[in-house]
N, C-alpha and C. Protein backbone atom coordinates (compact mmCIF):
# COMPACT_ATOMS: atom_id res chain seq x y z
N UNK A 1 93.59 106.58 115.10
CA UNK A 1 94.02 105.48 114.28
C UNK A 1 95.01 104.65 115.05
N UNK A 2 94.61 103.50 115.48
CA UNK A 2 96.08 102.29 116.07
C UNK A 2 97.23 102.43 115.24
N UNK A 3 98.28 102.69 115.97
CA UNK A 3 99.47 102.60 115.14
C UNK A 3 99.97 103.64 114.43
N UNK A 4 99.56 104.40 114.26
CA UNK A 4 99.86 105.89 113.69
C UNK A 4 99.24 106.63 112.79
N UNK A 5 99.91 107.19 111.96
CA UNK A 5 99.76 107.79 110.96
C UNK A 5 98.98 106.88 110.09
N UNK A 6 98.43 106.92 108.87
CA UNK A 6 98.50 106.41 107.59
C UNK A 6 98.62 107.49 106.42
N UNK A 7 99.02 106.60 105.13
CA UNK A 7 99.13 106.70 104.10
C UNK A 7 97.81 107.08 103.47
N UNK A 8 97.20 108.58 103.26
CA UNK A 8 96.04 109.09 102.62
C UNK A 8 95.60 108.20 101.05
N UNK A 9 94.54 108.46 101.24
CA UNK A 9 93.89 107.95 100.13
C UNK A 9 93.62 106.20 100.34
N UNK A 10 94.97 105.76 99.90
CA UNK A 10 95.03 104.40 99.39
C UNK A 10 94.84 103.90 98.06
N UNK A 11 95.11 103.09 97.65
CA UNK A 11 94.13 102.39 96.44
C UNK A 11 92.99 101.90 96.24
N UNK A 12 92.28 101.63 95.52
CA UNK A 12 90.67 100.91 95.23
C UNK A 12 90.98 99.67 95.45
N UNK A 13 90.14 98.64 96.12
CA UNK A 13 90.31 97.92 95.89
C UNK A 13 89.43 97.47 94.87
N UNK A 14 89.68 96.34 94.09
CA UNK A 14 89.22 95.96 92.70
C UNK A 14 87.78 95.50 92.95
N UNK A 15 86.93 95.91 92.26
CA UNK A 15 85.61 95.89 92.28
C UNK A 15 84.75 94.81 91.48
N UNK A 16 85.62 94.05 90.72
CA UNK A 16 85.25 93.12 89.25
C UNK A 16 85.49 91.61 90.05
N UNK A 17 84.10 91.22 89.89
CA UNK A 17 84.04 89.98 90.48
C UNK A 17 84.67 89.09 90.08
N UNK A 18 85.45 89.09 88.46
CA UNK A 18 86.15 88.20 88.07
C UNK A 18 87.54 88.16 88.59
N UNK A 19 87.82 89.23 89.23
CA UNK A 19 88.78 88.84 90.03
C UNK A 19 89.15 87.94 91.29
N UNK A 20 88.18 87.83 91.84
CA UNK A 20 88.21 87.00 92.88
C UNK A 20 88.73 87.24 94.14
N UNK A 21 88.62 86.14 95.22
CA UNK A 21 89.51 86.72 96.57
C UNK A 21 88.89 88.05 97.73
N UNK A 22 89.61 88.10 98.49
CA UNK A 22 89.16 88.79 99.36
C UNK A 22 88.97 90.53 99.01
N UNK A 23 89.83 91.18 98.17
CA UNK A 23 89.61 92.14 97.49
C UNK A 23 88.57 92.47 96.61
N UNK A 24 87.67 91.57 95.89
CA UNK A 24 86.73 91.98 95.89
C UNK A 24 85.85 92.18 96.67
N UNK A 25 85.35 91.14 97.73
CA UNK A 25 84.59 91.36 98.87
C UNK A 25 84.24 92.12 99.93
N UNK A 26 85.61 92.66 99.80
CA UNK A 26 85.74 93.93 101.36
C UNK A 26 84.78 94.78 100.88
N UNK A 27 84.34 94.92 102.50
CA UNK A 27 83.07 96.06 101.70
C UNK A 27 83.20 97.01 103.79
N UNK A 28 83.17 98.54 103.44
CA UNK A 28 83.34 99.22 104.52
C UNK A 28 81.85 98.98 105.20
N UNK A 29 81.65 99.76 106.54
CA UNK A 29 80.47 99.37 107.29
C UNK A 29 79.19 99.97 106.25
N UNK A 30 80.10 101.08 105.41
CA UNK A 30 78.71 101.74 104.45
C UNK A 30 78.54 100.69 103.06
N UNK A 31 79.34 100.01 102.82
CA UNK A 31 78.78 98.87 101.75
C UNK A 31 79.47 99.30 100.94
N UNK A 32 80.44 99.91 100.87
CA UNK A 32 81.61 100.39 99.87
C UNK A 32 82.12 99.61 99.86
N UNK A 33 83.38 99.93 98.20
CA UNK A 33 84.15 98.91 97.82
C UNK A 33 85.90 99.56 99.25
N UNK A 34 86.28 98.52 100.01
CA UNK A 34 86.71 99.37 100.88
C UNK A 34 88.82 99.61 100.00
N UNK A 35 89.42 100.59 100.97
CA UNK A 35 90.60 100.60 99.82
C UNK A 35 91.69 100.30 100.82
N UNK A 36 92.90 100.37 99.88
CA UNK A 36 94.08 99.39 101.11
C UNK A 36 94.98 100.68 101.19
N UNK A 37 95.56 100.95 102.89
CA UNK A 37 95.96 101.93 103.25
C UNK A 37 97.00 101.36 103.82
N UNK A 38 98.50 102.07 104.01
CA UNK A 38 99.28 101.60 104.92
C UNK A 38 99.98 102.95 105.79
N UNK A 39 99.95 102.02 106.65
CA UNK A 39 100.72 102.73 108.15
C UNK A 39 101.73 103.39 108.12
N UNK A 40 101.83 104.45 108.09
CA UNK A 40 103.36 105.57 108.00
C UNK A 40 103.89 105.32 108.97
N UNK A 41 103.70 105.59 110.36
CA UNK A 41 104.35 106.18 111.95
C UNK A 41 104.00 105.10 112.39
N UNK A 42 104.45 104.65 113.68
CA UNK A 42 104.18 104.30 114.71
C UNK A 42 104.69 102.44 114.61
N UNK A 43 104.25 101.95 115.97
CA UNK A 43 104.80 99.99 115.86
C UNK A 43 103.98 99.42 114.61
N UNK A 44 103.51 99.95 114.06
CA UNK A 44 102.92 99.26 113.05
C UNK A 44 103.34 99.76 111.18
N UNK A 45 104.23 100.60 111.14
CA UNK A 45 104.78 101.18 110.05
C UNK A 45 104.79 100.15 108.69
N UNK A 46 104.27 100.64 108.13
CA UNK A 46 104.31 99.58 106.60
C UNK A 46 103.48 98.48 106.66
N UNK A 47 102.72 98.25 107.97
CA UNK A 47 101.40 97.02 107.23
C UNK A 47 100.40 97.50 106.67
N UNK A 48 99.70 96.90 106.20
CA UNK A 48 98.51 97.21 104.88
C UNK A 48 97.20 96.72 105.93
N UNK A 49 96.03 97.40 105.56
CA UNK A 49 95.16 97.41 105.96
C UNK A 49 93.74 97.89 105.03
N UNK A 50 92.75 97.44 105.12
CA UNK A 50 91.64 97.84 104.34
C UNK A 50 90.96 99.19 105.31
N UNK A 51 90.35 100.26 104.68
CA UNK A 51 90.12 101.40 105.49
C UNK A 51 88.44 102.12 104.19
N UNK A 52 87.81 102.68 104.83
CA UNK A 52 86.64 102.92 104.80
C UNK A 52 87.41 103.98 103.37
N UNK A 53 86.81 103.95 102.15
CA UNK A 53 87.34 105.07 100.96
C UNK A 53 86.87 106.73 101.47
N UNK A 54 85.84 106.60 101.80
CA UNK A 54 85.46 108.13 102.47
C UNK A 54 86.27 108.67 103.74
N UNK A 55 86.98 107.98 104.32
CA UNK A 55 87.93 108.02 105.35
C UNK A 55 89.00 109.35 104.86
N UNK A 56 88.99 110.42 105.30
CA UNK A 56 88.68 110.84 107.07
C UNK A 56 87.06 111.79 107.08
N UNK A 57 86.21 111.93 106.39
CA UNK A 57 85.14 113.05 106.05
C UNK A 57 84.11 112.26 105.95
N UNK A 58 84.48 110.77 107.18
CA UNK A 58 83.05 110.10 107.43
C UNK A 58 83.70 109.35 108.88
N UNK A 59 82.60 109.22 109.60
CA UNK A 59 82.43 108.26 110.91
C UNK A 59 83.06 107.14 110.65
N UNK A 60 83.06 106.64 110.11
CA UNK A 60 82.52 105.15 109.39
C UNK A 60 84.52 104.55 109.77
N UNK A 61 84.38 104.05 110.53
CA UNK A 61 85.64 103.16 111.56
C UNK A 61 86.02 102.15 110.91
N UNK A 62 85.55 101.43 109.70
CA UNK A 62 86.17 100.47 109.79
C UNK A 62 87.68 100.17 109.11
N UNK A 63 88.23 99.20 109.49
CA UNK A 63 89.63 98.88 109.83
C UNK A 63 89.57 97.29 109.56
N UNK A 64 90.46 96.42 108.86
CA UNK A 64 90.76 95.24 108.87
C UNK A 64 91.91 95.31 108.40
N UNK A 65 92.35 94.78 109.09
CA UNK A 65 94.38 94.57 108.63
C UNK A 65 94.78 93.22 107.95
N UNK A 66 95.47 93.49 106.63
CA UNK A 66 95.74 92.35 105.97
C UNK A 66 96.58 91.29 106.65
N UNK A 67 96.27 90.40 106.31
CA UNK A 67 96.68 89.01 106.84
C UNK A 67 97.98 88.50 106.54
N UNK A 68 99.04 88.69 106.17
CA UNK A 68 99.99 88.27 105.72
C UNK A 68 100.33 86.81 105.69
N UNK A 69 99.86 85.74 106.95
CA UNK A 69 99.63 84.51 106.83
C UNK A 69 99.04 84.01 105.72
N UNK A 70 98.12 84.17 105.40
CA UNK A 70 96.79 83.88 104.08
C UNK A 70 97.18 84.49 102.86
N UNK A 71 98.29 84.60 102.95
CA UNK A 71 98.76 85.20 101.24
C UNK A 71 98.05 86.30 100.62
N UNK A 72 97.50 87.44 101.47
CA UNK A 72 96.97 88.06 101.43
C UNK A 72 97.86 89.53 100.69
N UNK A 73 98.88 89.84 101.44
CA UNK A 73 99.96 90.86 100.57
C UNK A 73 100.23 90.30 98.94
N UNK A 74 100.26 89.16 98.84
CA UNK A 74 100.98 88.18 97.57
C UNK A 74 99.56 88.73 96.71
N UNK A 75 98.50 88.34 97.47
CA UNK A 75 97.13 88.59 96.09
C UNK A 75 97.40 89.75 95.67
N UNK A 76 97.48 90.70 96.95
CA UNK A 76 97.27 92.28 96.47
C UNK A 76 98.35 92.27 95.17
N UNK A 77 99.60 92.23 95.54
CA UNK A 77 100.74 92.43 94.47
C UNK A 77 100.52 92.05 93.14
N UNK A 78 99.78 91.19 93.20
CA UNK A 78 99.46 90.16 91.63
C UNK A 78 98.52 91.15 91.25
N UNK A 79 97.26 91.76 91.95
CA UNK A 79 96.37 92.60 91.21
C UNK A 79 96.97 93.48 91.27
N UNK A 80 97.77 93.89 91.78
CA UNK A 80 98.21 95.62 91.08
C UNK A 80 98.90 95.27 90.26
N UNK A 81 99.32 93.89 89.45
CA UNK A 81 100.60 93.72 88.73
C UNK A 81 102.11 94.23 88.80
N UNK A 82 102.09 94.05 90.32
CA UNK A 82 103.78 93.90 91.02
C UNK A 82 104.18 91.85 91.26
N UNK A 83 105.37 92.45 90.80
CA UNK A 83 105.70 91.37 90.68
C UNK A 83 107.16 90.91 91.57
């Protein structure tokens, strides 16, 4: 894993098209809804990233790191209802 450690599990990301945005769309290389994980250890500690939900008891690599430019942390917060 770049950057260290992560944070097991993660959250779902939201699956309901009426939500909108990039959280619904993420989809892992297997066509899953993919979930948002963040970085424990290492130069990258505390950014958020989308990570495969079957992750670690599958191949399946994929990785996209949230954007923080694109208001991308701000969406997440609003759908989990942090405010």
């Amino acid at each position: 894993m770049v950057g260290g450690r992560i944070q097991g599990g993660g959250s779902s990301a939201p699956s309901s098209s009426s939500r909108g945005g990039m959280y619904s769309t993420t989809k892992c290389n297997y066509g899953l809804d993919a979930v948002v994980r963040i970085v424990e250890q290492g130069p990258n500690v505390g950014s958020k990233f989308f990570g495969c939900p079957k992750w670690p008891d599958t191949e399946c690599n994929f990785l996209k790191w949230i954007d923080y430019n694109n208001g991308d942390d701000l969406r997440f917060q609003i759908l989990n209802g942090k405010q």
